[in-house]
N, C-alpha and C. Protein backbone atom coordinates (compact mmCIF):
# COMPACT_ATOMS: atom_id res chain seq x y z
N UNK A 1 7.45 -20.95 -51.49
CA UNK A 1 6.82 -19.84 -52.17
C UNK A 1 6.18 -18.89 -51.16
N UNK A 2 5.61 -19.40 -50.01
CA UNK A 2 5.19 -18.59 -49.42
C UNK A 2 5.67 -17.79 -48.36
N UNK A 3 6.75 -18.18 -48.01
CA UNK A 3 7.53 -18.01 -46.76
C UNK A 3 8.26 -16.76 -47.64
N UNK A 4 8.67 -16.95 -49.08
CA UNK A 4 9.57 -16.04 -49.98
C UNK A 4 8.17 -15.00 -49.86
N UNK A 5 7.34 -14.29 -50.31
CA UNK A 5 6.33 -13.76 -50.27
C UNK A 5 6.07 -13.34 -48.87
N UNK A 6 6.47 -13.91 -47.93
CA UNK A 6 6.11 -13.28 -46.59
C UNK A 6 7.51 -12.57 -45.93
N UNK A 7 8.67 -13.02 -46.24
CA UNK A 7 9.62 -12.73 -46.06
C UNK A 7 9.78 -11.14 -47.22
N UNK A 8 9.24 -11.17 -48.24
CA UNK A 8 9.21 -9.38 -49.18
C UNK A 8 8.75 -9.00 -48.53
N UNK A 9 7.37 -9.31 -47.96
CA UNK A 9 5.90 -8.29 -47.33
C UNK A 9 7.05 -7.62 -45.99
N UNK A 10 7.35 -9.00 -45.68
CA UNK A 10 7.81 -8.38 -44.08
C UNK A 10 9.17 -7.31 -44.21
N UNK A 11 10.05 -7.48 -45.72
CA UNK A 11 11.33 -6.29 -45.76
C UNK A 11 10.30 -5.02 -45.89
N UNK A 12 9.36 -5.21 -46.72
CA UNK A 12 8.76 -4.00 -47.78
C UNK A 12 8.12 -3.28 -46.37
N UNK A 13 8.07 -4.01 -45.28
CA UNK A 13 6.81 -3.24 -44.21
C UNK A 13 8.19 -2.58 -42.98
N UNK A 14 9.27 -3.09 -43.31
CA UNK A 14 10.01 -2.55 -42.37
C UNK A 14 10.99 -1.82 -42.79
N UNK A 15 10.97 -1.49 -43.97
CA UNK A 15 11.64 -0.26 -44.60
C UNK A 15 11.75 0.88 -43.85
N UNK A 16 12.46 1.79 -44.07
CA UNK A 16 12.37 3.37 -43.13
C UNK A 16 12.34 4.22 -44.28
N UNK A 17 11.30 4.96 -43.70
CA UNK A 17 10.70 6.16 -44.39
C UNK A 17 12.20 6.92 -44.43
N UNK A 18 12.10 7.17 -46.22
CA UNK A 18 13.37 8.15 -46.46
C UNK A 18 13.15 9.15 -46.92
N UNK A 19 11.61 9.44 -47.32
CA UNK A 19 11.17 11.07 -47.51
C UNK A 19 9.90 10.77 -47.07
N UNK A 20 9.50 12.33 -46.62
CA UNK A 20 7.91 12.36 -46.15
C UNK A 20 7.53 13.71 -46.77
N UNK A 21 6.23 13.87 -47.08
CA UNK A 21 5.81 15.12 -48.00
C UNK A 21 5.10 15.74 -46.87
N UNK A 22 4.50 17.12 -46.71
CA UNK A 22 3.28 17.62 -46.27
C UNK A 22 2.71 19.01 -47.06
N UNK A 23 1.14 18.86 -47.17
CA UNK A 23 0.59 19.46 -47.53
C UNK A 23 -0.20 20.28 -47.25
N UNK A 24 -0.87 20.99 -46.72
CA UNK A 24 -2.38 22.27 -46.49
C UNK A 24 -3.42 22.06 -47.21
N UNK A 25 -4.43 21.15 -47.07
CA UNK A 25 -5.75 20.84 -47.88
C UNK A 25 -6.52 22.58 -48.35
N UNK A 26 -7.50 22.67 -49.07
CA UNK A 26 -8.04 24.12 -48.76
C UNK A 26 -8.79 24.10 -47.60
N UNK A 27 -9.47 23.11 -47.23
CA UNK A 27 -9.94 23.06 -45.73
C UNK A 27 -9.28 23.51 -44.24
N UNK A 28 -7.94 23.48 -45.07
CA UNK A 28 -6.81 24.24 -43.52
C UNK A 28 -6.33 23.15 -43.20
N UNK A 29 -6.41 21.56 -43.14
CA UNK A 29 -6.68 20.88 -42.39
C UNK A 29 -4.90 19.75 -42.80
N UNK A 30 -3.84 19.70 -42.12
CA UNK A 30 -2.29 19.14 -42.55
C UNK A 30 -2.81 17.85 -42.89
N UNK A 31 -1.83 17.49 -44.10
CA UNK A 31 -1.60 16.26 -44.17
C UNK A 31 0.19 15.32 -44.54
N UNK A 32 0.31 14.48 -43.88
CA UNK A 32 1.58 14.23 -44.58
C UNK A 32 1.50 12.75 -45.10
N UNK A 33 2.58 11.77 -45.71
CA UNK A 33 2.46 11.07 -46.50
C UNK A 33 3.95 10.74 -47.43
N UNK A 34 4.23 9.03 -47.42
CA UNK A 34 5.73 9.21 -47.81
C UNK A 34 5.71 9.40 -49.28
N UNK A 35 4.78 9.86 -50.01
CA UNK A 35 5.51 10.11 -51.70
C UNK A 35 3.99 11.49 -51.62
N UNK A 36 4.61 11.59 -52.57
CA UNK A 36 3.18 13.09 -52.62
C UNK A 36 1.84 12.60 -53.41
N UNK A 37 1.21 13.00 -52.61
CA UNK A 37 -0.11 12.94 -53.07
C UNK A 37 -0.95 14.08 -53.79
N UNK A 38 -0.31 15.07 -53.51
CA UNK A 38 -0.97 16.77 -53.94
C UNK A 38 -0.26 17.49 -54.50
N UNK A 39 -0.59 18.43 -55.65
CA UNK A 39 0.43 19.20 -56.17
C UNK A 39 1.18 20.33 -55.16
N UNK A 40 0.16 20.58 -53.98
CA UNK A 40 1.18 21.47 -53.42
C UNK A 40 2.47 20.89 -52.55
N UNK A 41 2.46 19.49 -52.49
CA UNK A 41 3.47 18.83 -51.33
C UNK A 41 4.66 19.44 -51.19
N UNK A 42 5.15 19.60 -50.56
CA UNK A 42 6.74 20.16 -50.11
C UNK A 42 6.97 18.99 -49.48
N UNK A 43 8.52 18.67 -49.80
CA UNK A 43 9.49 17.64 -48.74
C UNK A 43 9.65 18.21 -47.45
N UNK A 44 9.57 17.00 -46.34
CA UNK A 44 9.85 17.37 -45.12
C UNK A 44 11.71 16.73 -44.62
N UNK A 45 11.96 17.05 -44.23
CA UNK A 45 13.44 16.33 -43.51
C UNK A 45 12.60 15.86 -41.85
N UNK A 46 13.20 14.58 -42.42
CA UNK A 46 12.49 13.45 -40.78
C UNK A 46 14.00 13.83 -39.90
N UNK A 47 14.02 13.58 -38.56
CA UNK A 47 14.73 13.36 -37.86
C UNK A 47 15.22 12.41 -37.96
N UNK A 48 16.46 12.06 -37.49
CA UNK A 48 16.84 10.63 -37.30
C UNK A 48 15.88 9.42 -36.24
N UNK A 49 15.57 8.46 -36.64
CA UNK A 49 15.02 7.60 -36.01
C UNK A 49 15.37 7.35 -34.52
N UNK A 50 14.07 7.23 -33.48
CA UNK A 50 14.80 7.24 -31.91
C UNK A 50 15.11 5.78 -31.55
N UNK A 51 16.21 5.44 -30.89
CA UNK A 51 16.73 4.24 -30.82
C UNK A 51 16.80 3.68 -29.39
N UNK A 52 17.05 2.67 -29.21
CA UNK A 52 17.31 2.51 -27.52
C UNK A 52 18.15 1.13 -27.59
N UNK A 53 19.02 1.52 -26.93
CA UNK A 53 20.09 0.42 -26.49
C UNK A 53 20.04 0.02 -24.84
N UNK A 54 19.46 -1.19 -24.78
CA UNK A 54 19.56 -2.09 -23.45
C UNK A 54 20.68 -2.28 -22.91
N UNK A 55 20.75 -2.01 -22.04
CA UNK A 55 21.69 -2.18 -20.45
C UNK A 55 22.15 -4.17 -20.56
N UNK A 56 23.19 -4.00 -20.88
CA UNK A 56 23.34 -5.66 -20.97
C UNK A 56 23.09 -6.32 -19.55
N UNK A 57 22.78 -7.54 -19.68
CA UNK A 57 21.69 -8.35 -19.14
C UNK A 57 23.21 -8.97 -18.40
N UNK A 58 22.89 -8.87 -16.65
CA UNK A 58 23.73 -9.50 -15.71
C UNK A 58 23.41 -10.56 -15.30
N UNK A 59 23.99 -12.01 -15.56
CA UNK A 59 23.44 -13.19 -14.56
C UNK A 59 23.31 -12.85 -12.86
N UNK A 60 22.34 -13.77 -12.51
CA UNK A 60 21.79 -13.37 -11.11
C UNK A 60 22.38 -14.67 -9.95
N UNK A 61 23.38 -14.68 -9.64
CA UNK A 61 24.31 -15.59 -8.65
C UNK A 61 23.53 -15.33 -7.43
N UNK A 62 23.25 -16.08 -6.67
CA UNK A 62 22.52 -16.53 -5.70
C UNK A 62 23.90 -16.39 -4.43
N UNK A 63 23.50 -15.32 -3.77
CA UNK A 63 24.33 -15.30 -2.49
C UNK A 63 24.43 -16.24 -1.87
N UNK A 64 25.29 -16.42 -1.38
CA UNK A 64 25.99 -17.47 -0.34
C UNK A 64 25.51 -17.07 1.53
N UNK A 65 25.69 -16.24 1.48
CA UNK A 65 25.42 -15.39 2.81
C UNK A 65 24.07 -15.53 3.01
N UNK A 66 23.67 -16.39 4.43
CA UNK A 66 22.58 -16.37 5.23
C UNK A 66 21.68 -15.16 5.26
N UNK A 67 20.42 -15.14 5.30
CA UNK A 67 19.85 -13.94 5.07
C UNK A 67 19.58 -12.97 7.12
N UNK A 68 19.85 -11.83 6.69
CA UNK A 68 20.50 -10.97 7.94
C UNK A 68 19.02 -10.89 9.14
N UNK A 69 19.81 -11.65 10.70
CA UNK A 69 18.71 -11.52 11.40
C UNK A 69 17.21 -10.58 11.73
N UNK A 70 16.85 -10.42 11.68
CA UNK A 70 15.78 -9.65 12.11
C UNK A 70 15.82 -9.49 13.79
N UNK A 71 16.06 -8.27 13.88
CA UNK A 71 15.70 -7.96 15.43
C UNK A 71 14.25 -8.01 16.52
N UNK A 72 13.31 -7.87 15.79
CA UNK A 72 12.03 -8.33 15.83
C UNK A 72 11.01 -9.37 15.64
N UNK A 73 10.99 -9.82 15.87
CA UNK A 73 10.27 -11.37 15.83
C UNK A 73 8.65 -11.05 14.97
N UNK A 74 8.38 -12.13 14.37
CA UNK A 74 7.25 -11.51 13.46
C UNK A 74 5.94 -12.02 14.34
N UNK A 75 5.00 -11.14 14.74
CA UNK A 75 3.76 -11.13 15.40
C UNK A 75 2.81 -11.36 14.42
N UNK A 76 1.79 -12.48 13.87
CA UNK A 76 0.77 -13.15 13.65
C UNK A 76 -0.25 -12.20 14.19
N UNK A 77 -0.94 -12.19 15.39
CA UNK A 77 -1.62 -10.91 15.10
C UNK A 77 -1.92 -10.28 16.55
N UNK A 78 -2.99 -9.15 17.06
CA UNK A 78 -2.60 -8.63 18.20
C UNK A 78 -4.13 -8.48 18.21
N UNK A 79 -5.13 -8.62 19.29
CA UNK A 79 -6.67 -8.85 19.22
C UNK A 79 -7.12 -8.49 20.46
N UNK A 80 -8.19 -7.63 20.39
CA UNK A 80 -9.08 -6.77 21.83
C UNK A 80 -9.85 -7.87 22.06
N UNK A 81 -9.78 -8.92 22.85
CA UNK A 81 -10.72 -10.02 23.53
C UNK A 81 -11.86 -9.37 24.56
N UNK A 82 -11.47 -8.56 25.09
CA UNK A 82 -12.53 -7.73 26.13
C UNK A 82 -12.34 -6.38 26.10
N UNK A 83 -13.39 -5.58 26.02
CA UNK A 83 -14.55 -5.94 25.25
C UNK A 83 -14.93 -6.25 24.26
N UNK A 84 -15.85 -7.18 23.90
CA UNK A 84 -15.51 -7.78 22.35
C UNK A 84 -16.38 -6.51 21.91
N UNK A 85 -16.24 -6.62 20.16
CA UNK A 85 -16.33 -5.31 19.42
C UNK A 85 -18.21 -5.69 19.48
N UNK A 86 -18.24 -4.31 19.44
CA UNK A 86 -19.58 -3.85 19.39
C UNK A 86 -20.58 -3.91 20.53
N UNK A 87 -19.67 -4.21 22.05
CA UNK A 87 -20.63 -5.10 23.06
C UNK A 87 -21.37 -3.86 23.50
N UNK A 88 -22.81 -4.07 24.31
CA UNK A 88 -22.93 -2.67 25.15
C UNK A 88 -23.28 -2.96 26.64
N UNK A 89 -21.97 -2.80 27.12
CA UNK A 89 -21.99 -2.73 28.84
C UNK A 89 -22.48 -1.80 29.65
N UNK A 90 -23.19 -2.40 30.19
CA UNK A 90 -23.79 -1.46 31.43
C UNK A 90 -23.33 -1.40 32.53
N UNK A 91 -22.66 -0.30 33.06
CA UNK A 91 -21.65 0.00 34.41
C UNK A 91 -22.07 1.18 34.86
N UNK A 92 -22.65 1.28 35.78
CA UNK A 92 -22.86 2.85 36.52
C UNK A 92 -21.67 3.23 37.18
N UNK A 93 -20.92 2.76 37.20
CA UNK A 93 -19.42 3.35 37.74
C UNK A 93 -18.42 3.82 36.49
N UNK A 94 -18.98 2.86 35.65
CA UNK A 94 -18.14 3.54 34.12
C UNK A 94 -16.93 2.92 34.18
N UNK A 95 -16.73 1.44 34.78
CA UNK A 95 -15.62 1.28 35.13
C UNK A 95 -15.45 -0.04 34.04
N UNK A 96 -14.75 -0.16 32.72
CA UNK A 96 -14.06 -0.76 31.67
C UNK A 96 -12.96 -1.77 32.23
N UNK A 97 -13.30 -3.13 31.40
CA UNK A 97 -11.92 -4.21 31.59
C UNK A 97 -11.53 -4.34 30.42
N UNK A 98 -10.27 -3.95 30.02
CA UNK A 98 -9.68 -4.66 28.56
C UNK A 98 -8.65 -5.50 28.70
N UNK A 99 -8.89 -6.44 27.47
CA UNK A 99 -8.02 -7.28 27.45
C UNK A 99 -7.51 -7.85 26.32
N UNK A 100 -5.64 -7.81 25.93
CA UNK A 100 -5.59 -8.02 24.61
C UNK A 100 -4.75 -9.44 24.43
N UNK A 101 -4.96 -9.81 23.22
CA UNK A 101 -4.67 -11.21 23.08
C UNK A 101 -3.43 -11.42 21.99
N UNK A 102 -2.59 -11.90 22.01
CA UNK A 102 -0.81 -11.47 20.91
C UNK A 102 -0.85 -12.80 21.11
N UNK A 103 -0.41 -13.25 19.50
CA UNK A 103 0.22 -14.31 18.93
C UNK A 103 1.48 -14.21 17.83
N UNK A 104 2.45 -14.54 18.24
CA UNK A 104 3.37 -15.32 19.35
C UNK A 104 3.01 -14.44 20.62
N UNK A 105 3.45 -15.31 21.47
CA UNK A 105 3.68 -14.38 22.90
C UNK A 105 4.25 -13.22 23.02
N UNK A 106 4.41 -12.22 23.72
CA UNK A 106 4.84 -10.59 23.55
C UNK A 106 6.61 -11.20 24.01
N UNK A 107 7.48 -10.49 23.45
CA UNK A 107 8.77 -10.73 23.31
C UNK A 107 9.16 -9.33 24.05
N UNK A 108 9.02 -9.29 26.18
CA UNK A 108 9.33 -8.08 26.74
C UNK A 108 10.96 -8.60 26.35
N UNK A 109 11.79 -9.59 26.23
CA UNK A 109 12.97 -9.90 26.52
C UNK A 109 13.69 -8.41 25.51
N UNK A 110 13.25 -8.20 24.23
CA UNK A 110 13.65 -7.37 23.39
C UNK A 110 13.12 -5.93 23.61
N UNK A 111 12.16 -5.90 24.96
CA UNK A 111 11.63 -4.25 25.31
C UNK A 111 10.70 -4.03 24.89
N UNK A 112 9.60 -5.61 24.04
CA UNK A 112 8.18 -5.21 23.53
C UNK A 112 7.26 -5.02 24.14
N UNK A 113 6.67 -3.83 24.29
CA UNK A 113 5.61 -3.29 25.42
C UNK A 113 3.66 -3.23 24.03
N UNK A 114 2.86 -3.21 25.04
CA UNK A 114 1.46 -3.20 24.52
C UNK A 114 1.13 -1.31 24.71
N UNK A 115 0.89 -0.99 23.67
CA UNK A 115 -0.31 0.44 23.65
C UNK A 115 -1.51 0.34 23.60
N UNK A 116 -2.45 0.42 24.75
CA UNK A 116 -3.79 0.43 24.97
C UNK A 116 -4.20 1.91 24.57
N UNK A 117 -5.18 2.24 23.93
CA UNK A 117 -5.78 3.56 23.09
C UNK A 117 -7.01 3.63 23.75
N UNK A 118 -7.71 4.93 23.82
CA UNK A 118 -9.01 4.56 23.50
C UNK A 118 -9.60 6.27 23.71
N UNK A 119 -10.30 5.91 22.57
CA UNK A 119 -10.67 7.02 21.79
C UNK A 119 -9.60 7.82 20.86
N UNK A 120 -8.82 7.29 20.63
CA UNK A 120 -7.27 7.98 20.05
C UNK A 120 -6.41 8.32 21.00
N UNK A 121 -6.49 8.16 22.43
CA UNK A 121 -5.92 8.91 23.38
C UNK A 121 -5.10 7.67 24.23
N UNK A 122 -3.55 7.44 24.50
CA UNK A 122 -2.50 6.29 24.74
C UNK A 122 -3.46 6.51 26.66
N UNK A 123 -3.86 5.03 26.85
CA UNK A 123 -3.86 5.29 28.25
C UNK A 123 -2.90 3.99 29.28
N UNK A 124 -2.59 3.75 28.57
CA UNK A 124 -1.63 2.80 28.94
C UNK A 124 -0.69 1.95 28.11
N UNK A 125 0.55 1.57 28.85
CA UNK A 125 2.13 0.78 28.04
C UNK A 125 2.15 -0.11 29.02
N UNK A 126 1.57 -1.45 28.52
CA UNK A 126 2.94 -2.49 30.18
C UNK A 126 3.04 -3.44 29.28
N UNK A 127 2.98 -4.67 29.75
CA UNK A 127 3.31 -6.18 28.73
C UNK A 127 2.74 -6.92 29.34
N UNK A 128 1.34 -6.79 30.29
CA UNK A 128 0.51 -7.67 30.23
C UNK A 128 -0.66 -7.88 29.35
N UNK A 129 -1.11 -6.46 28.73
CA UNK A 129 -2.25 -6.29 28.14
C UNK A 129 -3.66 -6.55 28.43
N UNK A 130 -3.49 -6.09 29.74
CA UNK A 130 -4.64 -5.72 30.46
C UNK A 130 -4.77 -4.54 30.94
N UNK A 131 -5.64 -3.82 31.22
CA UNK A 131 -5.96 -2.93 31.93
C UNK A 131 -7.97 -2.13 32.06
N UNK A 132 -7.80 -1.55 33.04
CA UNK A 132 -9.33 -0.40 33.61
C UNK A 132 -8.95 0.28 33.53
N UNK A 133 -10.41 0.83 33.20
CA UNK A 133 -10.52 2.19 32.95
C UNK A 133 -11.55 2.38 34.00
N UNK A 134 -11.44 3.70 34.52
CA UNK A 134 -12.12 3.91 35.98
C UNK A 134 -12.86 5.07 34.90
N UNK A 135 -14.00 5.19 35.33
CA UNK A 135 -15.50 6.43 35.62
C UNK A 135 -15.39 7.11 34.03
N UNK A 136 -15.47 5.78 33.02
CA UNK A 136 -15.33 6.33 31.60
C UNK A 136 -16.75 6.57 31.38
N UNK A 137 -17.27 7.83 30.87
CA UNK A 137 -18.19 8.77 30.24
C UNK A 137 -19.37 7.73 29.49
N UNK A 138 -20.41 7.79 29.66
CA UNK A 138 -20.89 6.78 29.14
C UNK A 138 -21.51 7.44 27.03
N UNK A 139 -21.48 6.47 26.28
CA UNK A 139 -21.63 6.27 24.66
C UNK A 139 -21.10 5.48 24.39
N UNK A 140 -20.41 5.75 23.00
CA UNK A 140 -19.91 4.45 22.23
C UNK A 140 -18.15 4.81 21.92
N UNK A 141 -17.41 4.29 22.11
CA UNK A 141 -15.89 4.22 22.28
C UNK A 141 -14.97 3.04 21.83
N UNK A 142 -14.08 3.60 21.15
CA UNK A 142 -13.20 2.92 20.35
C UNK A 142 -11.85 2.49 21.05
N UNK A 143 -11.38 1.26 20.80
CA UNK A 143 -9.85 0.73 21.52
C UNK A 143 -9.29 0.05 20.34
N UNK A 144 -8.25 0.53 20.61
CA UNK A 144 -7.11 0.19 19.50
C UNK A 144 -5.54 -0.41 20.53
N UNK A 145 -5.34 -1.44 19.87
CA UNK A 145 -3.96 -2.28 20.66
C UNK A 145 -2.59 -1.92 19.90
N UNK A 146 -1.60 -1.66 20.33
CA UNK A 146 -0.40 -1.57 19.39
C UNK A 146 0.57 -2.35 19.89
N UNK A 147 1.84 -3.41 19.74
CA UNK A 147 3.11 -3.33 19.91
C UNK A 147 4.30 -2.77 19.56
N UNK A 148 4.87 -1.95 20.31
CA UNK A 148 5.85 -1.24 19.97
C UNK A 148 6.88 -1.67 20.22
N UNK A 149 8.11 -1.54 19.68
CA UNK A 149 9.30 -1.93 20.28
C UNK A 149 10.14 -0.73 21.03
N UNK A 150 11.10 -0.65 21.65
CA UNK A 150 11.39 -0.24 22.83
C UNK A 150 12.06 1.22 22.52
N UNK A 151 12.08 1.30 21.48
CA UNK A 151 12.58 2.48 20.59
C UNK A 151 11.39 3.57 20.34
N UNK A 152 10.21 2.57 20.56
CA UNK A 152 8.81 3.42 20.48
C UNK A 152 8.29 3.39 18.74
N UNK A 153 9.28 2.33 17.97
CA UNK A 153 8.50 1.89 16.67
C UNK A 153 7.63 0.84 16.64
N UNK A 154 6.43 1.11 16.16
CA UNK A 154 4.93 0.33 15.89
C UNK A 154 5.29 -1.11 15.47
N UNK A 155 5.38 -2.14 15.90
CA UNK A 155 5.37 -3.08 15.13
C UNK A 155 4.18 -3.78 14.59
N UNK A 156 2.57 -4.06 15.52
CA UNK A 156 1.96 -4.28 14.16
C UNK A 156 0.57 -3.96 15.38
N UNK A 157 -0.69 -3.40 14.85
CA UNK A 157 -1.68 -2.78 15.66
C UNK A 157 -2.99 -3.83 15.74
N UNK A 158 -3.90 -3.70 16.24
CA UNK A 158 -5.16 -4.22 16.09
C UNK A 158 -5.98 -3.42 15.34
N UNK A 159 -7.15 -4.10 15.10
CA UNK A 159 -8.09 -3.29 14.39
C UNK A 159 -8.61 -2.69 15.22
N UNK A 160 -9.52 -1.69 14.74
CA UNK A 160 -10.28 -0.96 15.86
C UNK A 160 -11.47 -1.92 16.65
N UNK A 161 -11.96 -1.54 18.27
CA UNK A 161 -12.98 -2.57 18.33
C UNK A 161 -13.96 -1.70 19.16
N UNK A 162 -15.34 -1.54 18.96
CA UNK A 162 -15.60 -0.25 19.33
C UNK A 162 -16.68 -0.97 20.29
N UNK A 163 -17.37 -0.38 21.55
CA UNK A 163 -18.35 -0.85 22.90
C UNK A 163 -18.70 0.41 23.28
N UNK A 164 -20.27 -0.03 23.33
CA UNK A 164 -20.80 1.20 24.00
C UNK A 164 -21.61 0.62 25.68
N UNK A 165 -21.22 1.67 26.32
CA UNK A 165 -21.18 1.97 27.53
C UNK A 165 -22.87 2.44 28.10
N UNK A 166 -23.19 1.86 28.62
CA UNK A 166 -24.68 2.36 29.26
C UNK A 166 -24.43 2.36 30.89
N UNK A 167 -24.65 3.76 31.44
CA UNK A 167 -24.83 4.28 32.92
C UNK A 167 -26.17 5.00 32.80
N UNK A 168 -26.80 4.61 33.85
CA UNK A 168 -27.68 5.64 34.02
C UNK A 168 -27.56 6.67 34.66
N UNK A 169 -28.38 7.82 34.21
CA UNK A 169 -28.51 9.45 34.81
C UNK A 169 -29.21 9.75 35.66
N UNK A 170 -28.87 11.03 36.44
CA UNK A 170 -30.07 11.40 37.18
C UNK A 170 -31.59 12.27 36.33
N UNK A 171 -31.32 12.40 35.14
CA UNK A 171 -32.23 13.48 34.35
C UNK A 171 -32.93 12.18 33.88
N UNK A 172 -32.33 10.85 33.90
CA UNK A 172 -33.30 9.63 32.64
C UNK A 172 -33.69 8.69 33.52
């Protein structure tokens, strides 16, 4: 009994509207509605209903074929060990040691070279990842590490690590 009763509700609710009325309240204000409600209703003509037909559904076969080498080896991560971030060195010569730290080991065999930055400005490429900086300006200064591959595309950077520098002046 009840399933018959839920099974009407559910035809009676999925019926398609086969006329629709609309009306002009005196308020100005439209209304429409599938049988008329107002003496002024006029029939409307509905459009045809919008439909959508799915793209039939392709099984997904699992390639056979090994998945294609990678020319680049994947780097874990690339880290400014000296100076550590935030240090403040005091050098009256202004003279900077950096030093960067890559895990896996740097792969020169494929042409992977290190970009030493600092201040936004490239001051050095080799594949040891070390280098000085001679009679740097004394404040606070930013170094950034990159590996590139030999083509000169980024493969993966350090974060920024920023040290400020104390020299003394002749005015202080």
């Amino acid at each position: 009994m009840r399933l018959g009763l839920l099974l009407t509700l559910l035809l009676l609710l999925t019926a398609p509207v086969t006329a629709a009325y609309k009306w002009i309240a005196p308020d100005g204000s439209v209304s429409f509605a599938d049988h008329p409600q107002h003496p002024d209703a006029e029939q409307i003509t509905l459009p045809p209903p919008q439909t959508f037909s799915p793209p039939p559904i392709t099984p997904h076969t699992p390639s056979t074929k090994p998945p294609p080498k990678k020319d680049a080896p994947f780097y874990h991560s690339i880290t400014i060990t000296q100076p550590i971030h935030d240090e403040s060195i005091r050098n009256n010569a202004g003279n900077i040691s950096i030093s960067v730290s890559v895990s896996p080991q740097l792969q020169t065999k494929q042409g992977h070279q290190i970009v030493i930055t600092v201040d936004g400005k490239a001051i050095t490429t080799n594949t040891t990842g070390r280098a000085t900086l001679l009679n740097v300006d004394r404040g606070t200064h930013t170094i950034r590490a990159s590996i590139i591959h030999h083509n000169g595309t980024p493969l993966i950077s350090s974060g920024a690590s920023t040290f400020h520098l104390q020299r003394t002046s002749v005015r202080h």
